[in-house]
C-alpha atoms as a PDB file:
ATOM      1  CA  UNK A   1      94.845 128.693 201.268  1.00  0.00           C
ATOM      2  CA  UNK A   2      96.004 132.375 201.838  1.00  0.00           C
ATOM      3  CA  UNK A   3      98.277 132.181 198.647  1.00  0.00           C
ATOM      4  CA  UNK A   4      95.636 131.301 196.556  1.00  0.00           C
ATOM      5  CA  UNK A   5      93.952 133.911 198.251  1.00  0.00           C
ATOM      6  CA  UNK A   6      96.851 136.483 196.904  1.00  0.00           C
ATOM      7  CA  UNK A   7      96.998 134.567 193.303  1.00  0.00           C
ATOM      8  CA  UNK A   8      92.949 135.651 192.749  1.00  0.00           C
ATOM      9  CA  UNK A   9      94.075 138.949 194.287  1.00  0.00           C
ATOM     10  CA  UNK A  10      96.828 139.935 191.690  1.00  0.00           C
ATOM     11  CA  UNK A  11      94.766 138.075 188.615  1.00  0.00           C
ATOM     12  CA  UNK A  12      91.668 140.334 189.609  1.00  0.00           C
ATOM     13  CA  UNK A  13      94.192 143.562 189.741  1.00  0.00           C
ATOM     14  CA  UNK A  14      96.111 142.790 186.282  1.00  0.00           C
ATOM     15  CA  UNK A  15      93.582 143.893 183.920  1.00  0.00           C
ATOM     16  CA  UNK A  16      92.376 146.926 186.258  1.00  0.00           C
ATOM     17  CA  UNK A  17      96.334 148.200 186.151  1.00  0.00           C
ATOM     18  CA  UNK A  18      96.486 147.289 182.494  1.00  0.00           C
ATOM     19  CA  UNK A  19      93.396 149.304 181.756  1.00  0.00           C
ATOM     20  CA  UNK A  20      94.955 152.541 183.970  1.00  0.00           C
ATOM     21  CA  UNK A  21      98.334 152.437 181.969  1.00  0.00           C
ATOM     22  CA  UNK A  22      96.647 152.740 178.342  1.00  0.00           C
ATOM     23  CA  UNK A  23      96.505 155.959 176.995  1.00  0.00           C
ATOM     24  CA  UNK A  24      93.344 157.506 176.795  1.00  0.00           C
ATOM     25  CA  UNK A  25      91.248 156.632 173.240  1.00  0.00           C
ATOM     26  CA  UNK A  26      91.808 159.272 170.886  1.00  0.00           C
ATOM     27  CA  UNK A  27      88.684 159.729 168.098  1.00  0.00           C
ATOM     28  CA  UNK A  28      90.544 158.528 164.834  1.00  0.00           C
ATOM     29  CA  UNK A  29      91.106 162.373 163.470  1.00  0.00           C
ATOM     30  CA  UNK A  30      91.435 164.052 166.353  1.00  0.00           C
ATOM     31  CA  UNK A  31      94.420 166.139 167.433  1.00  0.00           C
ATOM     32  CA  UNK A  32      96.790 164.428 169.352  1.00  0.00           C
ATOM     33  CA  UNK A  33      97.828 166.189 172.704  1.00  0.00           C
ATOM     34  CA  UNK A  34     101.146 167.298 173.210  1.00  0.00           C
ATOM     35  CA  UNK A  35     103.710 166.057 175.181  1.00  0.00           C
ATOM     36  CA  UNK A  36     106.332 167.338 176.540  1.00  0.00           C
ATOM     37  CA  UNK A  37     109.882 165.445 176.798  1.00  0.00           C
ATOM     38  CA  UNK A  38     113.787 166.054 177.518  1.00  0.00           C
ATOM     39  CA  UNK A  39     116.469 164.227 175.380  1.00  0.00           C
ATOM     40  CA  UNK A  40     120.069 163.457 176.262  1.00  0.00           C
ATOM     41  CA  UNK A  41     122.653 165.680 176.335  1.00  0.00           C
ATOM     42  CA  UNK A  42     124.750 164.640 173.892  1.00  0.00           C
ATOM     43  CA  UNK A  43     124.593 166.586 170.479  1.00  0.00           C
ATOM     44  CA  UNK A  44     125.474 165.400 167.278  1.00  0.00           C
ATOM     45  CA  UNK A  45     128.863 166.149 166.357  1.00  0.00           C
ATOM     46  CA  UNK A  46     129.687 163.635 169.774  1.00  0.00           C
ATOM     47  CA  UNK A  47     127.171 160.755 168.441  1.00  0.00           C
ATOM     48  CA  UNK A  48     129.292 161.687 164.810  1.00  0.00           C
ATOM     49  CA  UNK A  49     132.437 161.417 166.109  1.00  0.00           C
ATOM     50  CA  UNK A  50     132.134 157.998 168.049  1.00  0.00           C
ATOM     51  CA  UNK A  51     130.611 156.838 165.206  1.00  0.00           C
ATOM     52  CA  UNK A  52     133.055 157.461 162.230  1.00  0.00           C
ATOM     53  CA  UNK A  53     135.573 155.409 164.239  1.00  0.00           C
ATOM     54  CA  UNK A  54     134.279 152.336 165.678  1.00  0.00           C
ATOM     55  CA  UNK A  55     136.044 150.091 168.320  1.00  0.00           C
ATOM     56  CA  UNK A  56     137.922 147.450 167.042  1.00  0.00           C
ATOM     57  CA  UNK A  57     136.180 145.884 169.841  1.00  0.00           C
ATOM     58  CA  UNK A  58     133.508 145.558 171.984  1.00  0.00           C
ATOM     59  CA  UNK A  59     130.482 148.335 171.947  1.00  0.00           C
ATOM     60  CA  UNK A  60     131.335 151.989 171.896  1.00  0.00           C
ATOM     61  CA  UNK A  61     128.939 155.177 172.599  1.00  0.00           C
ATOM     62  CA  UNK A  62     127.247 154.992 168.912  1.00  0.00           C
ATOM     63  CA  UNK A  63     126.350 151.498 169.422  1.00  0.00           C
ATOM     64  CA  UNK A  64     125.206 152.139 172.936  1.00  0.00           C
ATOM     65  CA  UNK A  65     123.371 155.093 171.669  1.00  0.00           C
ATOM     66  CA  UNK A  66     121.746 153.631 168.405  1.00  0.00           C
ATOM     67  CA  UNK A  67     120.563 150.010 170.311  1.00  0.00           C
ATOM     68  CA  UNK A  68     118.966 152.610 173.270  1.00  0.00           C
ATOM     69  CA  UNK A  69     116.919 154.733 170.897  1.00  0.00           C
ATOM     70  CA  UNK A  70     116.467 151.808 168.235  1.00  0.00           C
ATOM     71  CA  UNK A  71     114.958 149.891 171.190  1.00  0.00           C
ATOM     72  CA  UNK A  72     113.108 152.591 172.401  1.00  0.00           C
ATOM     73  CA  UNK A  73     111.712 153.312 169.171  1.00  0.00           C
ATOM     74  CA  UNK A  74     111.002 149.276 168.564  1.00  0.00           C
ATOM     75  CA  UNK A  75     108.976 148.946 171.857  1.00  0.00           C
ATOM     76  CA  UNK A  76     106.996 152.109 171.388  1.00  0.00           C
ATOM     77  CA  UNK A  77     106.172 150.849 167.809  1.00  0.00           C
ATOM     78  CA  UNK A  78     108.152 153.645 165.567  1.00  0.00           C
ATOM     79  CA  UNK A  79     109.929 151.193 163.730  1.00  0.00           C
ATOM     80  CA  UNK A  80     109.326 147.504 162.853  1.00  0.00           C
ATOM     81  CA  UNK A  81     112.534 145.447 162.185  1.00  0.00           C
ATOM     82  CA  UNK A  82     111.862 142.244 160.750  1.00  0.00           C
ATOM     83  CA  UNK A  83     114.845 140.016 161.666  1.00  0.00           C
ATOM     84  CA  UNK A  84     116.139 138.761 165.460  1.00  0.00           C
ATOM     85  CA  UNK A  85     120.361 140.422 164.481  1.00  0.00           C
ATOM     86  CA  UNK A  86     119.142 143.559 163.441  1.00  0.00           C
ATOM     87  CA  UNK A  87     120.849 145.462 166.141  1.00  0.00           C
ATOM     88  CA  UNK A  88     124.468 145.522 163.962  1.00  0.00           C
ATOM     89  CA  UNK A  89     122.429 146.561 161.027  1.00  0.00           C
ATOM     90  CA  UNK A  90     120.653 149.163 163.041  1.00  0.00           C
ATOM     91  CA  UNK A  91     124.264 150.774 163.382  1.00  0.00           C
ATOM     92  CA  UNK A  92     125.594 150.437 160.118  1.00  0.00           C
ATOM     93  CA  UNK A  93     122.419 152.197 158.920  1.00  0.00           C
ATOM     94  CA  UNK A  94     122.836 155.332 161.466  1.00  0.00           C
ATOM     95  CA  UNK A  95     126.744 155.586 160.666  1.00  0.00           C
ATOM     96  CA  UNK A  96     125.903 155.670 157.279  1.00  0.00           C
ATOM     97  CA  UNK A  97     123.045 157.903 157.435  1.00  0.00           C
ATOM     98  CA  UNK A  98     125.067 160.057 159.847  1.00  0.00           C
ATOM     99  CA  UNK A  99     127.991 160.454 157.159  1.00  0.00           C
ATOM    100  CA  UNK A 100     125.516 161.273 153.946  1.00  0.00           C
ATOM    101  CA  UNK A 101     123.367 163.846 156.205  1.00  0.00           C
ATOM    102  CA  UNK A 102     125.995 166.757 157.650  1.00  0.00           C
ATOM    103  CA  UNK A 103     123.509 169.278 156.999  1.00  0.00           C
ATOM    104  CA  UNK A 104     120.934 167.575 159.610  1.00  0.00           C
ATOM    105  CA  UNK A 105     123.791 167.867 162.641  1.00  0.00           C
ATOM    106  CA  UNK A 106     122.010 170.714 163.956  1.00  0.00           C
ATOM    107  CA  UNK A 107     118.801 168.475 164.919  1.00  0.00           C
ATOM    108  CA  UNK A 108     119.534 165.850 168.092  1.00  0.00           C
ATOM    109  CA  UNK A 109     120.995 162.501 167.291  1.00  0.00           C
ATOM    110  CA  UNK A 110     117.856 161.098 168.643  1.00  0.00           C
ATOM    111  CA  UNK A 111     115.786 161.853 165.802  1.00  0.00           C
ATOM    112  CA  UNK A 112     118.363 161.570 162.845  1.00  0.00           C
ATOM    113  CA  UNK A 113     118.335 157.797 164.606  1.00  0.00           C
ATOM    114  CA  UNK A 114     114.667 157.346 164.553  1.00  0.00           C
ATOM    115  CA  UNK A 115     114.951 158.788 160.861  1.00  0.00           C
ATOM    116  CA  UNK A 116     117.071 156.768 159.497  1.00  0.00           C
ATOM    117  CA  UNK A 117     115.577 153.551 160.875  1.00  0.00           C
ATOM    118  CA  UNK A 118     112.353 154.721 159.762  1.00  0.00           C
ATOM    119  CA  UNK A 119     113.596 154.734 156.603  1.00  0.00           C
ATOM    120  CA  UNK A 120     115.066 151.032 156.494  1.00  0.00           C
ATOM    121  CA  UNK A 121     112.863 149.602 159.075  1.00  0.00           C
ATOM    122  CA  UNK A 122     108.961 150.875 158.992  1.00  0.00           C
ATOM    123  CA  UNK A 123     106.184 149.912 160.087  1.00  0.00           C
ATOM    124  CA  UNK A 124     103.124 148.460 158.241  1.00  0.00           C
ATOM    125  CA  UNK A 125     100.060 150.891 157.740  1.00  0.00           C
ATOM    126  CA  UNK A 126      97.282 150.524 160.512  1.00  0.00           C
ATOM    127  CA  UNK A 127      94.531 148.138 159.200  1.00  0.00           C
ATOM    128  CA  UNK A 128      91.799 150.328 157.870  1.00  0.00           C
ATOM    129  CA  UNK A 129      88.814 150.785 160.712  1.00  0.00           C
ATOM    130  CA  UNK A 130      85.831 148.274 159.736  1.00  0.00           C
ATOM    131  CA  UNK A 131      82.783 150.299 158.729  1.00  0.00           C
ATOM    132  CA  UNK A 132      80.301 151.832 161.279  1.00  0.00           C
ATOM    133  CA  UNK A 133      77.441 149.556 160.688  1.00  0.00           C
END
């Protein structure tokens, strides 16, 4: 009897701690807050470096790196990959971008990442809102 008790307990609390981690609605137009963040410390000549000469085997610090921001990025809806093994491709695209882009090394790795994988992986548009009626 008392579990059942806790089972109506938690189902009752779900939706009221789903509700208090949403963001707050934004009015389609309006300015978005900003938000502060911190990024790793590595820089970009590091993230290059691992990543002109991969292990043989195993993963090494650009594949750790790429998978952490690609899944990052993937679970906060930045990029939309479309198969299951996309993670190897997800690395071939950053070394490649990496080696084609030297005059971007001054930005963090994070975001040459998230821009390359835009570029290869994106996202659909929104649906269009239906009309006030």
């Amino acid at each position: 009897m008392k579990m059942r008790h806790i089972w109506a307990l938690a189902a009752a609390a779900l939706p009221l701690a789903a509700a208090q981690a949403q963001p707050p609605v934004q009015a389609p137009g309006a300015p978005q807050p900003r938000r502060s963040f911190v990024v790793s410390p590595i820089a970009t000549p590091e993230l290059v470096t691992s990543c002109a000469d991969p292990a043989p085997t195993g993963v090494d610090t650009c594949t750790a790196y790429v998978w952490g921001v690609a899944d990052a990025l993937s679970m906060n809806g930045q990029i939309c990959p479309s198969t299951e093994d996309w993670g190897v491709d997800s690395v071939a695209i950053v070394r490649l971008y990496l080696a084609t882009h030297q005059s971007e090394y001054r930005r963090h790795p994070a975001f040459l990442i998230r821009e390359a994988l835009q570029r290869e992986h994106p996202c659909p548009p929104a649906p269009a809102a239906p009309p006030a009626g």
